[in-house]
PDB file of N, CA and C in Angstrom:
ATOM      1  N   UNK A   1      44.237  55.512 -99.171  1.00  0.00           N
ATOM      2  CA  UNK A   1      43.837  54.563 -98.154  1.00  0.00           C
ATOM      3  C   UNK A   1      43.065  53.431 -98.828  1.00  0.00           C
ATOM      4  N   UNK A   2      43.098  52.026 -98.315  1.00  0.00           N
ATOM      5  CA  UNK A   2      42.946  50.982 -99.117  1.00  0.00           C
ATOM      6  C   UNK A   2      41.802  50.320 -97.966  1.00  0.00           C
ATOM      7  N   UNK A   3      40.416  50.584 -98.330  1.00  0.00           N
ATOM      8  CA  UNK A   3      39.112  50.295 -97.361  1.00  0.00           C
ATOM      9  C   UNK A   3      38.819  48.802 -98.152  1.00  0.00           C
ATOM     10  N   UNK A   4      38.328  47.555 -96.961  1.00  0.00           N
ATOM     11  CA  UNK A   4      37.806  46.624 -97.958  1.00  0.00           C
ATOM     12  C   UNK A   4      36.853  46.000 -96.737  1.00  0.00           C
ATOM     13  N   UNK A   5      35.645  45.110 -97.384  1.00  0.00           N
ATOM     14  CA  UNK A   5      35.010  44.383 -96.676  1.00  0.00           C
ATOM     15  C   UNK A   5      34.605  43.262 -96.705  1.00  0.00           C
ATOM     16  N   UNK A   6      34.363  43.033 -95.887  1.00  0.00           N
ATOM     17  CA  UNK A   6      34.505  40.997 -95.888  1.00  0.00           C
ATOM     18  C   UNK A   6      33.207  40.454 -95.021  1.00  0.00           C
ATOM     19  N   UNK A   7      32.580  39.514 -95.541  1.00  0.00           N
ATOM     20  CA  UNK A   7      31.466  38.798 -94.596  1.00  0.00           C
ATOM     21  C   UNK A   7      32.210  37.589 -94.242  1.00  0.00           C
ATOM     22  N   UNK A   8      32.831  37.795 -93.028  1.00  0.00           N
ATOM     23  CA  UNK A   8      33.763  36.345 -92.638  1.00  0.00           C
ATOM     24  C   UNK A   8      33.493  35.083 -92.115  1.00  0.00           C
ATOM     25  N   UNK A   9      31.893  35.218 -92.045  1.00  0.00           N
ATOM     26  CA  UNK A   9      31.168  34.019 -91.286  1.00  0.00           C
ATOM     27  C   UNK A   9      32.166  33.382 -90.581  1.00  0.00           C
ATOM     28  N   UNK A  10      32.427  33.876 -88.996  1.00  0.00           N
ATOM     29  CA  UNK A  10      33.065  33.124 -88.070  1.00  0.00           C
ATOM     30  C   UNK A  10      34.630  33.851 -88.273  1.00  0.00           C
ATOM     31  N   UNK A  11      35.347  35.263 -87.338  1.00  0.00           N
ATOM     32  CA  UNK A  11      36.056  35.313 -87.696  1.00  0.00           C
ATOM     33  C   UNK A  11      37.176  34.888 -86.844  1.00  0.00           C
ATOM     34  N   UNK A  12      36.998  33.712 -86.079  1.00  0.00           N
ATOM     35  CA  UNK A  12      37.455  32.827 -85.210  1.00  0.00           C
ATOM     36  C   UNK A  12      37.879  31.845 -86.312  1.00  0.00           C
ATOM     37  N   UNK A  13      36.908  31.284 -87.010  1.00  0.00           N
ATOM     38  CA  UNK A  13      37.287  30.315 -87.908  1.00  0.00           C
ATOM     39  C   UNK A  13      38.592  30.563 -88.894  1.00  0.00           C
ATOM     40  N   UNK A  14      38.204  31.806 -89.554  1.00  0.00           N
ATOM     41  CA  UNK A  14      39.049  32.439 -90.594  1.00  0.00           C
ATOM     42  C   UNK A  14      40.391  33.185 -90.285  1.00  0.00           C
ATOM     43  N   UNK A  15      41.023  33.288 -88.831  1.00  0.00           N
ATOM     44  CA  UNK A  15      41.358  34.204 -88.121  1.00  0.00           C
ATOM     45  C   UNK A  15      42.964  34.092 -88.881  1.00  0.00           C
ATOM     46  N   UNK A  16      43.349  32.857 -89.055  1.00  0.00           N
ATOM     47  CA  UNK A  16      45.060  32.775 -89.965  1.00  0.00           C
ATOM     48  C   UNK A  16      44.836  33.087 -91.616  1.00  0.00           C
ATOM     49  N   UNK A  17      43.374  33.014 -92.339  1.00  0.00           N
ATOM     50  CA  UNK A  17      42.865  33.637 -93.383  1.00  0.00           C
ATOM     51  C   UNK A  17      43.362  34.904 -93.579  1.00  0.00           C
ATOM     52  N   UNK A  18      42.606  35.585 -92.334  1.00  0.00           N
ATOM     53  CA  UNK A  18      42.196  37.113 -92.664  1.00  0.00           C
ATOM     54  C   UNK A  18      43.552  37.432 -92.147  1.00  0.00           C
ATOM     55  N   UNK A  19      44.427  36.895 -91.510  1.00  0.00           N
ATOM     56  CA  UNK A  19      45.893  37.635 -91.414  1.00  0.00           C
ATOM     57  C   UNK A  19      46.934  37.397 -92.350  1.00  0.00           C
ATOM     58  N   UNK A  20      46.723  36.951 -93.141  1.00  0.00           N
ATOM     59  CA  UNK A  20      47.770  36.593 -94.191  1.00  0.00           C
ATOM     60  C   UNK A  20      46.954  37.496 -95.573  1.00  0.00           C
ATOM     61  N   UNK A  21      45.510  37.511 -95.402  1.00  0.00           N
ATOM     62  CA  UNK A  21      45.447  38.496 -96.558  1.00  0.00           C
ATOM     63  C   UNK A  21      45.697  39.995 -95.982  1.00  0.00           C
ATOM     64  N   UNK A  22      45.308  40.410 -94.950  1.00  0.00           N
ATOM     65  CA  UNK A  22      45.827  41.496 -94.601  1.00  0.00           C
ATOM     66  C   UNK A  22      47.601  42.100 -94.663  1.00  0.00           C
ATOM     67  N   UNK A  23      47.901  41.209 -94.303  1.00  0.00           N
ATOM     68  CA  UNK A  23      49.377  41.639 -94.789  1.00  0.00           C
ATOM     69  C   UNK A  23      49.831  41.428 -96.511  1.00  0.00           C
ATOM     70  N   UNK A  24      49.339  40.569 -97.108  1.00  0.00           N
ATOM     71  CA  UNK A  24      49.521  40.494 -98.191  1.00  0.00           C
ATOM     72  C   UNK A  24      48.415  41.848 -99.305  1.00  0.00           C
ATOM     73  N   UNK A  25      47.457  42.315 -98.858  1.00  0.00           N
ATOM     74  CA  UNK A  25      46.495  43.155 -99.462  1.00  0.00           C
ATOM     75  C   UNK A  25      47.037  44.138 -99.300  1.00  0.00           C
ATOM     76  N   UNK A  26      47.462  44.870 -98.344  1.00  0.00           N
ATOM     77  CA  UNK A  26      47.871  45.990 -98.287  1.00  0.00           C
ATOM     78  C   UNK A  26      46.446  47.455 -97.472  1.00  0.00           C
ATOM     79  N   UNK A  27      45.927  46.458 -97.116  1.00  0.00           N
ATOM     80  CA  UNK A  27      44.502  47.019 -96.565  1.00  0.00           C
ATOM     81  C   UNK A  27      44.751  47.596 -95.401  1.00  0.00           C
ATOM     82  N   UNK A  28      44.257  49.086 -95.242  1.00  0.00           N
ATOM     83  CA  UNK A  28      44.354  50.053 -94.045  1.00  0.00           C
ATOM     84  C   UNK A  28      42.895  49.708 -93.172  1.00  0.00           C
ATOM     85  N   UNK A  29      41.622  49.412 -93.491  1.00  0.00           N
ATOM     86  CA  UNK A  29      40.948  49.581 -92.904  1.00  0.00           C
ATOM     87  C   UNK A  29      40.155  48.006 -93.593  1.00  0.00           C
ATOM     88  N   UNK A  30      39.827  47.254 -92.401  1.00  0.00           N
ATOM     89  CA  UNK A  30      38.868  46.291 -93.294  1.00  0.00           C
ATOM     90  C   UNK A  30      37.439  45.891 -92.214  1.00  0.00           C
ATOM     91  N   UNK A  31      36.304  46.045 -92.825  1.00  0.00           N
ATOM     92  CA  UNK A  31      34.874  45.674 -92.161  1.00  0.00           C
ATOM     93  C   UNK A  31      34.956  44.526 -92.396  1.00  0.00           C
ATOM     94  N   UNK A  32      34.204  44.108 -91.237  1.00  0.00           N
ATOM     95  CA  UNK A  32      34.041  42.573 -91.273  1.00  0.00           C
ATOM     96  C   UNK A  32      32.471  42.061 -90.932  1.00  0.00           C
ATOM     97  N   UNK A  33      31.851  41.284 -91.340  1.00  0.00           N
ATOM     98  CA  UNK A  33      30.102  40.848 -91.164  1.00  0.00           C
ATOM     99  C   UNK A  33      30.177  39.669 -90.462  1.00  0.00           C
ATOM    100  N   UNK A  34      29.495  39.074 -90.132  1.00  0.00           N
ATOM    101  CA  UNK A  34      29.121  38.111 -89.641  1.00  0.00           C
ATOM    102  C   UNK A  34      30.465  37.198 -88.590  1.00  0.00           C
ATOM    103  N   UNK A  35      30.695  37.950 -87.673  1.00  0.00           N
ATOM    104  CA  UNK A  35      31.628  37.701 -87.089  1.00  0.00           C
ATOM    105  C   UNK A  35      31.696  36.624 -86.241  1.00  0.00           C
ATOM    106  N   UNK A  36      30.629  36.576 -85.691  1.00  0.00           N
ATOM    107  CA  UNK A  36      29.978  35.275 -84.959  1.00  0.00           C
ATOM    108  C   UNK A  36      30.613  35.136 -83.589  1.00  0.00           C
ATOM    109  N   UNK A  37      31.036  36.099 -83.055  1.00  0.00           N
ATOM    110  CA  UNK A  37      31.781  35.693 -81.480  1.00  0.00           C
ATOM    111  C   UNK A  37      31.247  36.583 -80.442  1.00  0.00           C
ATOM    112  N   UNK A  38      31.494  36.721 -79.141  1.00  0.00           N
ATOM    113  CA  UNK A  38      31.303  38.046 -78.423  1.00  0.00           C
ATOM    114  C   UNK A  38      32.361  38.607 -78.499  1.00  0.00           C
ATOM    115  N   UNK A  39      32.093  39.674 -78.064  1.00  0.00           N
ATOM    116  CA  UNK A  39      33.171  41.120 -78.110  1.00  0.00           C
ATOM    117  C   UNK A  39      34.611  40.402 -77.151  1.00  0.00           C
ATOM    118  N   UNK A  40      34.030  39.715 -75.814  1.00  0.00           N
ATOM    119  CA  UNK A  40      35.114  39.225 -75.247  1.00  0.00           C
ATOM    120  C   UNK A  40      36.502  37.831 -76.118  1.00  0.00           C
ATOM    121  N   UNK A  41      34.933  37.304 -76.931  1.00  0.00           N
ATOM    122  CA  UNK A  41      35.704  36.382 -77.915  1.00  0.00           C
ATOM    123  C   UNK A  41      37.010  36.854 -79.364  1.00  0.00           C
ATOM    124  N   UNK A  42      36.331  38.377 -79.599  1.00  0.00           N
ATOM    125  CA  UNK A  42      37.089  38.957 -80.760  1.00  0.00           C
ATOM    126  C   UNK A  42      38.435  38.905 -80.800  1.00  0.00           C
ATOM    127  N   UNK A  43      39.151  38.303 -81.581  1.00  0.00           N
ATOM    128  CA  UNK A  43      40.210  38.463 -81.666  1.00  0.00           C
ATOM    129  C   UNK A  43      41.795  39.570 -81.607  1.00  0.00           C
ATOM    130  N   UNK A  44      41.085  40.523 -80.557  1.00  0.00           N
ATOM    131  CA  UNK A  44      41.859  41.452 -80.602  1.00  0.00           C
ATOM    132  C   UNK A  44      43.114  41.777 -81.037  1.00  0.00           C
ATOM    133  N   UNK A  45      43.820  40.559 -79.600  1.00  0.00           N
ATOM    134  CA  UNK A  45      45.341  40.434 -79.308  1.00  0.00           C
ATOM    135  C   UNK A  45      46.042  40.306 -80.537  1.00  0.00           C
ATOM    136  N   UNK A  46      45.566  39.034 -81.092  1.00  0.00           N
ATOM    137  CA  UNK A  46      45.844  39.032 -82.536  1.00  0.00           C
ATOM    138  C   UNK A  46      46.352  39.630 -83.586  1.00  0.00           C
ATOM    139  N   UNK A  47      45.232  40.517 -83.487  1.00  0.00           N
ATOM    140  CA  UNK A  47      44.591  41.615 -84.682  1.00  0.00           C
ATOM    141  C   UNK A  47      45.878  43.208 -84.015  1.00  0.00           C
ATOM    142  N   UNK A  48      46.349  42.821 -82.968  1.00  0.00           N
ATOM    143  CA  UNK A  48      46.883  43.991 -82.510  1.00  0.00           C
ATOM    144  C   UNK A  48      48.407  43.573 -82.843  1.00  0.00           C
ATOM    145  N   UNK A  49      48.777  42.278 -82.961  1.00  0.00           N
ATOM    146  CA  UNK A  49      49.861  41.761 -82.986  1.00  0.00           C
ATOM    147  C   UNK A  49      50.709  41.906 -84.092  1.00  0.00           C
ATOM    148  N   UNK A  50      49.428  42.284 -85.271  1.00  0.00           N
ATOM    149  CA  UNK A  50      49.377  42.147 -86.529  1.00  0.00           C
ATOM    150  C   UNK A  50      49.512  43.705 -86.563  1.00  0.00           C
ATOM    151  N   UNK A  51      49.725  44.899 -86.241  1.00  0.00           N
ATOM    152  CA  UNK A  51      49.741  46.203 -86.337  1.00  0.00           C
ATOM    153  C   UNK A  51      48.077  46.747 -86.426  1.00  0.00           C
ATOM    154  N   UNK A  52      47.097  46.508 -86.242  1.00  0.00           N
ATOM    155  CA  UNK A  52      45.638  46.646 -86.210  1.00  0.00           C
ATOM    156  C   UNK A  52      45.069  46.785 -85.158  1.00  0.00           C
ATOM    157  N   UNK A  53      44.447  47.929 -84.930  1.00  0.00           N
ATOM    158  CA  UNK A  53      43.458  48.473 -83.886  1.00  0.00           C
ATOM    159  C   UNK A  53      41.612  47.835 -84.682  1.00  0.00           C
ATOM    160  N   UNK A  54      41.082  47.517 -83.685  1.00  0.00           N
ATOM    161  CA  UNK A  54      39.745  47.022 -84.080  1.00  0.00           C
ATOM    162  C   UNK A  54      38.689  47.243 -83.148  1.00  0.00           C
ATOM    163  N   UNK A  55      37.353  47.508 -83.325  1.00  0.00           N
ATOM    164  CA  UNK A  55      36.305  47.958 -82.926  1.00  0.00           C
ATOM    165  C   UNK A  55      35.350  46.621 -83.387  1.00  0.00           C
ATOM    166  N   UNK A  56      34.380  46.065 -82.320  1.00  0.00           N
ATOM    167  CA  UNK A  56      33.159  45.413 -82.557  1.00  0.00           C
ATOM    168  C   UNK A  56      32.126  45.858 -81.855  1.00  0.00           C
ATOM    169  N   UNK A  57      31.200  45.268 -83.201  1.00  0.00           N
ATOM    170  CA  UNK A  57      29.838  44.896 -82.150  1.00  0.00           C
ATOM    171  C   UNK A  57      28.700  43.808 -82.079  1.00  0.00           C
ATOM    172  N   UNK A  58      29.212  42.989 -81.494  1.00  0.00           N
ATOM    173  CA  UNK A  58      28.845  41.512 -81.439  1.00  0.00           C
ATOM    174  C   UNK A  58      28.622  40.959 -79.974  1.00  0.00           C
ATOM    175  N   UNK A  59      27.375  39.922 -79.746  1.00  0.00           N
ATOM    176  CA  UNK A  59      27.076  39.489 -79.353  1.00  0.00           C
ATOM    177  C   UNK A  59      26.900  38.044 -78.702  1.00  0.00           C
ATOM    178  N   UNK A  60      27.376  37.372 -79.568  1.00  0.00           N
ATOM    179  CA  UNK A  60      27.271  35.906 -79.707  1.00  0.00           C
ATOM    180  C   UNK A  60      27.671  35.251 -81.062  1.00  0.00           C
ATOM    181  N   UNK A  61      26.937  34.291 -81.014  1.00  0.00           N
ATOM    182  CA  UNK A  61      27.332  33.120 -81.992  1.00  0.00           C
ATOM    183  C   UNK A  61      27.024  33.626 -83.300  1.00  0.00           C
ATOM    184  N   UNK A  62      25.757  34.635 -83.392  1.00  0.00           N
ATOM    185  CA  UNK A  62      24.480  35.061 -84.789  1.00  0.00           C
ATOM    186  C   UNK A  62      25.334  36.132 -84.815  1.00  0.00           C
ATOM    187  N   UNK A  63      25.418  37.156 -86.094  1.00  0.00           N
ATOM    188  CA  UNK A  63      25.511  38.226 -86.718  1.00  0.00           C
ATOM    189  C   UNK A  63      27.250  38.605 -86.095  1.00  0.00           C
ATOM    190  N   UNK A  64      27.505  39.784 -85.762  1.00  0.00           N
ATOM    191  CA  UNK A  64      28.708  41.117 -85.541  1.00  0.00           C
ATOM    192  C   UNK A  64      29.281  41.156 -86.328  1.00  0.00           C
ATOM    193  N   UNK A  65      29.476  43.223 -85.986  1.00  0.00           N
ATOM    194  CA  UNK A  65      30.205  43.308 -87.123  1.00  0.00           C
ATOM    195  C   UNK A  65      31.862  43.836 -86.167  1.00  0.00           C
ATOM    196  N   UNK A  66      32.846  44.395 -87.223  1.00  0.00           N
ATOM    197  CA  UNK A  66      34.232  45.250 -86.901  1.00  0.00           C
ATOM    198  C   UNK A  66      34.483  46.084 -87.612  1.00  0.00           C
ATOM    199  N   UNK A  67      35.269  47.052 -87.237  1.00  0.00           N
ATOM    200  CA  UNK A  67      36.531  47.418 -88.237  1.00  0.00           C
ATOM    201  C   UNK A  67      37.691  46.858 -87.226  1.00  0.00           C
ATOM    202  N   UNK A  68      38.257  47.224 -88.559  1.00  0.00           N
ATOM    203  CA  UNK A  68      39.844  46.922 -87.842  1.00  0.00           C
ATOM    204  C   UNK A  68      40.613  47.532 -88.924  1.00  0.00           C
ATOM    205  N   UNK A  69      41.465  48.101 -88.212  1.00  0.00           N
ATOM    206  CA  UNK A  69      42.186  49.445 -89.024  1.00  0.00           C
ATOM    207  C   UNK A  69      43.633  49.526 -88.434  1.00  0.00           C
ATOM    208  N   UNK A  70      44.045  50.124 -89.512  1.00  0.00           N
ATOM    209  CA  UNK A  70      46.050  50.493 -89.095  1.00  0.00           C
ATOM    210  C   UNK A  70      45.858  51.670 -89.429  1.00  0.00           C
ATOM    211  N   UNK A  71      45.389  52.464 -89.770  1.00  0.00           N
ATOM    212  CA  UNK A  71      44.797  54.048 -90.178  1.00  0.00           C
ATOM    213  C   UNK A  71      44.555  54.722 -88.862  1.00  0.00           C
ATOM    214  N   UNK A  72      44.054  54.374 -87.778  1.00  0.00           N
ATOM    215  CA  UNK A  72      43.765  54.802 -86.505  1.00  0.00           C
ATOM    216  C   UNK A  72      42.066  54.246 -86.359  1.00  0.00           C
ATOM    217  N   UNK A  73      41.669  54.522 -85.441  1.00  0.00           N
ATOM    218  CA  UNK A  73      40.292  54.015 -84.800  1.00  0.00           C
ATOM    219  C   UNK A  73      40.032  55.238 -84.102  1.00  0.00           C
ATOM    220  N   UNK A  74      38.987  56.025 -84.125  1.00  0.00           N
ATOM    221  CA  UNK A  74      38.486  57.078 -83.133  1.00  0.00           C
ATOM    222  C   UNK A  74      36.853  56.769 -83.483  1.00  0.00           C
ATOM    223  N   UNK A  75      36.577  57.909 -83.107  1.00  0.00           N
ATOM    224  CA  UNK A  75      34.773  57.905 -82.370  1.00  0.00           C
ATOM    225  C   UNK A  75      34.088  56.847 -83.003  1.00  0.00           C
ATOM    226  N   UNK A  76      34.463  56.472 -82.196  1.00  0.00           N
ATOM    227  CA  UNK A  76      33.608  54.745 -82.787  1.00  0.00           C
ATOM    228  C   UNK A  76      32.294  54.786 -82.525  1.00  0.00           C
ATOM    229  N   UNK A  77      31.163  54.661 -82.692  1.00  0.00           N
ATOM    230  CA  UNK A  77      29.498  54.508 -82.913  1.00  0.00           C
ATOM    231  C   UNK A  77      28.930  53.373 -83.266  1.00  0.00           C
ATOM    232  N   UNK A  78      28.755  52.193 -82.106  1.00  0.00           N
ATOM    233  CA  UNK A  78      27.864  51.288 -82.364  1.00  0.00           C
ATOM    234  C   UNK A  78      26.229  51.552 -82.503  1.00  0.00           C
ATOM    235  N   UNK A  79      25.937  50.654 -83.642  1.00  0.00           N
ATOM    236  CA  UNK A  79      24.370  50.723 -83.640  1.00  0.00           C
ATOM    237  C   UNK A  79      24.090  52.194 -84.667  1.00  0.00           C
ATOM    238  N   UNK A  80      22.897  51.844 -84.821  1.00  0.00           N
ATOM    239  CA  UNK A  80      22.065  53.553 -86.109  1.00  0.00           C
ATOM    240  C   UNK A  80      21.347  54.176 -84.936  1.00  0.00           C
ATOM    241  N   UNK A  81      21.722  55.840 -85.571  1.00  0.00           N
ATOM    242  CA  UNK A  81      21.238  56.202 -84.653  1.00  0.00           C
ATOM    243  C   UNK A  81      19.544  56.459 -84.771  1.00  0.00           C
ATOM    244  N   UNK A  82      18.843  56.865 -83.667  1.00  0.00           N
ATOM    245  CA  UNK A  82      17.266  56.218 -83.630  1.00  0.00           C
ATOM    246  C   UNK A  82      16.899  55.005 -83.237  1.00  0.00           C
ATOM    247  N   UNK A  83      17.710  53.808 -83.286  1.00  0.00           N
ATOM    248  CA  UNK A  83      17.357  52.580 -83.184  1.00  0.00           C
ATOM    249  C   UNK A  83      17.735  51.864 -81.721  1.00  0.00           C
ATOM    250  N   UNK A  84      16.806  51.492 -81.510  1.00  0.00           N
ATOM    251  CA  UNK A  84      16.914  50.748 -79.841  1.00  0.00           C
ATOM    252  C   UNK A  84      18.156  50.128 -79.677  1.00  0.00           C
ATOM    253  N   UNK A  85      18.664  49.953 -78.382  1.00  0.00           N
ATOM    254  CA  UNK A  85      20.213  49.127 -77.936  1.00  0.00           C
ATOM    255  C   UNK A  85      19.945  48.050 -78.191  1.00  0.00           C
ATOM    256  N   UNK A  86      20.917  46.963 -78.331  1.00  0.00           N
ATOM    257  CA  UNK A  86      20.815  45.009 -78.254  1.00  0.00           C
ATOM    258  C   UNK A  86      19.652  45.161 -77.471  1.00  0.00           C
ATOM    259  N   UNK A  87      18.742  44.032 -77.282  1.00  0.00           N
ATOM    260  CA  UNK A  87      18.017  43.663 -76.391  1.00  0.00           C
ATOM    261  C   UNK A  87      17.525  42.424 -76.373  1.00  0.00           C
ATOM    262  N   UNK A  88      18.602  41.763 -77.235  1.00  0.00           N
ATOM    263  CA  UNK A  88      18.258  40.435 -77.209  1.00  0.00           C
ATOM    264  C   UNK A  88      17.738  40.188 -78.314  1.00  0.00           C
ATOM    265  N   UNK A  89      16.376  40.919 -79.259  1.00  0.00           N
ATOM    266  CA  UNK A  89      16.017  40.738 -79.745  1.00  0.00           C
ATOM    267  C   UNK A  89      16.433  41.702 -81.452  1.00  0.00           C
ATOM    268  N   UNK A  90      16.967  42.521 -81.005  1.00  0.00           N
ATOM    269  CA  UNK A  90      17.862  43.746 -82.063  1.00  0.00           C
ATOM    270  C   UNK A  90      18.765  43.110 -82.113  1.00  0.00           C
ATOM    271  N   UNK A  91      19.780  42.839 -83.363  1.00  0.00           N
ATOM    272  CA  UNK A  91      21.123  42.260 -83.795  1.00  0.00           C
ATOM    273  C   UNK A  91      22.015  43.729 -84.008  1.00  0.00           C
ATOM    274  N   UNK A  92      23.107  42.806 -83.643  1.00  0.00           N
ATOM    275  CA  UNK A  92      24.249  43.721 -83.411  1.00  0.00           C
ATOM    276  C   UNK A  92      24.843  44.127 -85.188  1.00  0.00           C
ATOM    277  N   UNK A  93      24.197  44.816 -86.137  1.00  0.00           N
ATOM    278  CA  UNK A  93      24.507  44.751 -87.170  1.00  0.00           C
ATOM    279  C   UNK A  93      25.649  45.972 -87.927  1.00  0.00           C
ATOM    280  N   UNK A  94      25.818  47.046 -86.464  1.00  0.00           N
ATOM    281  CA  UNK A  94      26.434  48.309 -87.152  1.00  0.00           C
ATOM    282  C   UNK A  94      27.103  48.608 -86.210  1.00  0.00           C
ATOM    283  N   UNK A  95      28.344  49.633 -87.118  1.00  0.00           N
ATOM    284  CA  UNK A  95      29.213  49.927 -86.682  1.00  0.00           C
ATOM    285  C   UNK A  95      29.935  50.700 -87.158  1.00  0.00           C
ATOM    286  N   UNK A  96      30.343  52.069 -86.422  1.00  0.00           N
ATOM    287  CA  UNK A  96      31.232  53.276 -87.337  1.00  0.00           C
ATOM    288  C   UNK A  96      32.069  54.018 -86.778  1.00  0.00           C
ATOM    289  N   UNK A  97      32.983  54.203 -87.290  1.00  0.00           N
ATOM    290  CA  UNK A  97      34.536  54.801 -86.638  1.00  0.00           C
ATOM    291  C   UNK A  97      34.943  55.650 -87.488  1.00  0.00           C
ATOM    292  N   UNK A  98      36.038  56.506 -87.227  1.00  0.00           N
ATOM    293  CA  UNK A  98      36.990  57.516 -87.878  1.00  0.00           C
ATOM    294  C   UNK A  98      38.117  56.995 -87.884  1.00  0.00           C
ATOM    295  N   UNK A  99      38.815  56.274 -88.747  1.00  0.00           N
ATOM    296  CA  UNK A  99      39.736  56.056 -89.405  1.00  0.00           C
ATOM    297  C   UNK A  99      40.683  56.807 -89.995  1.00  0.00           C
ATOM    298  N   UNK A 100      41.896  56.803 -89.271  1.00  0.00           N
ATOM    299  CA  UNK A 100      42.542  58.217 -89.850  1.00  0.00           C
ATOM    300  C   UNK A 100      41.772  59.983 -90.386  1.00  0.00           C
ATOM    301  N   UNK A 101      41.473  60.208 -91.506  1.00  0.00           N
ATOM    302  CA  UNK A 101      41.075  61.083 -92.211  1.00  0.00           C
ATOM    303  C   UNK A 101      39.207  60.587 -93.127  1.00  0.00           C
ATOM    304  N   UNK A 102      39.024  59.264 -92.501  1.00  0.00           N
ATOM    305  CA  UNK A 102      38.219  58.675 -93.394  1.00  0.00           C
ATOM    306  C   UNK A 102      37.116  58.687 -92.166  1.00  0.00           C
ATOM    307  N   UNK A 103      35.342  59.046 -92.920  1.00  0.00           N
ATOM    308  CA  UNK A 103      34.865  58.618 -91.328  1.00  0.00           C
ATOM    309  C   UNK A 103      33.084  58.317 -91.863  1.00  0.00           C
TER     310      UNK A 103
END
């Protein structure tokens, strides 16, 4: 399995970027940082169009993160555990899934 990660600052901006290296990389599972959109903004459809299931956790314009995986997506876990929900003032910085066999 071929895991990679990326700080995409804006992955709205980068969105014909990150699909042409994904098909060209050969990448099953890829994290993404600084995503910069809300969850409603994420590029799903896209990302699904492209054979990729994806998970966020983002807020707005500042910070989120993803996966996005062709491996599968299960128990996904936003946030550490112990640590308070968004509240405006907590950033949306984590995020963890089971990926096929990988977790």
């Amino acid at each position: 399995m071929r895991i990679a990660t990326w700080n995409v600052n804006s992955i709205t901006a980068r969105l014909p970027r990150l699909l042409a290296w994904l098909e060209s990389s050969g990448t099953d599972v890829l994290c993404v940082q600084e995503t910069k959109t809300t969850a409603e903004g994420f590029p799903t459809e896209a990302l699904r169009e492209a054979g990729y299931e994806s998970a966020v956790n983002a807020t707005g314009r500042w910070n989120g993160v993803a996966v996005i995986s062709r491996a599968g997506l299960d128990d996904v876990v936003s946030g550490l555990p112990d640590q308070p929900a968004y509240d405006g003032v907590m950033e949306p910085r984590a995020l963890g899934a089971t990926c096929g066999p990988v977790r």
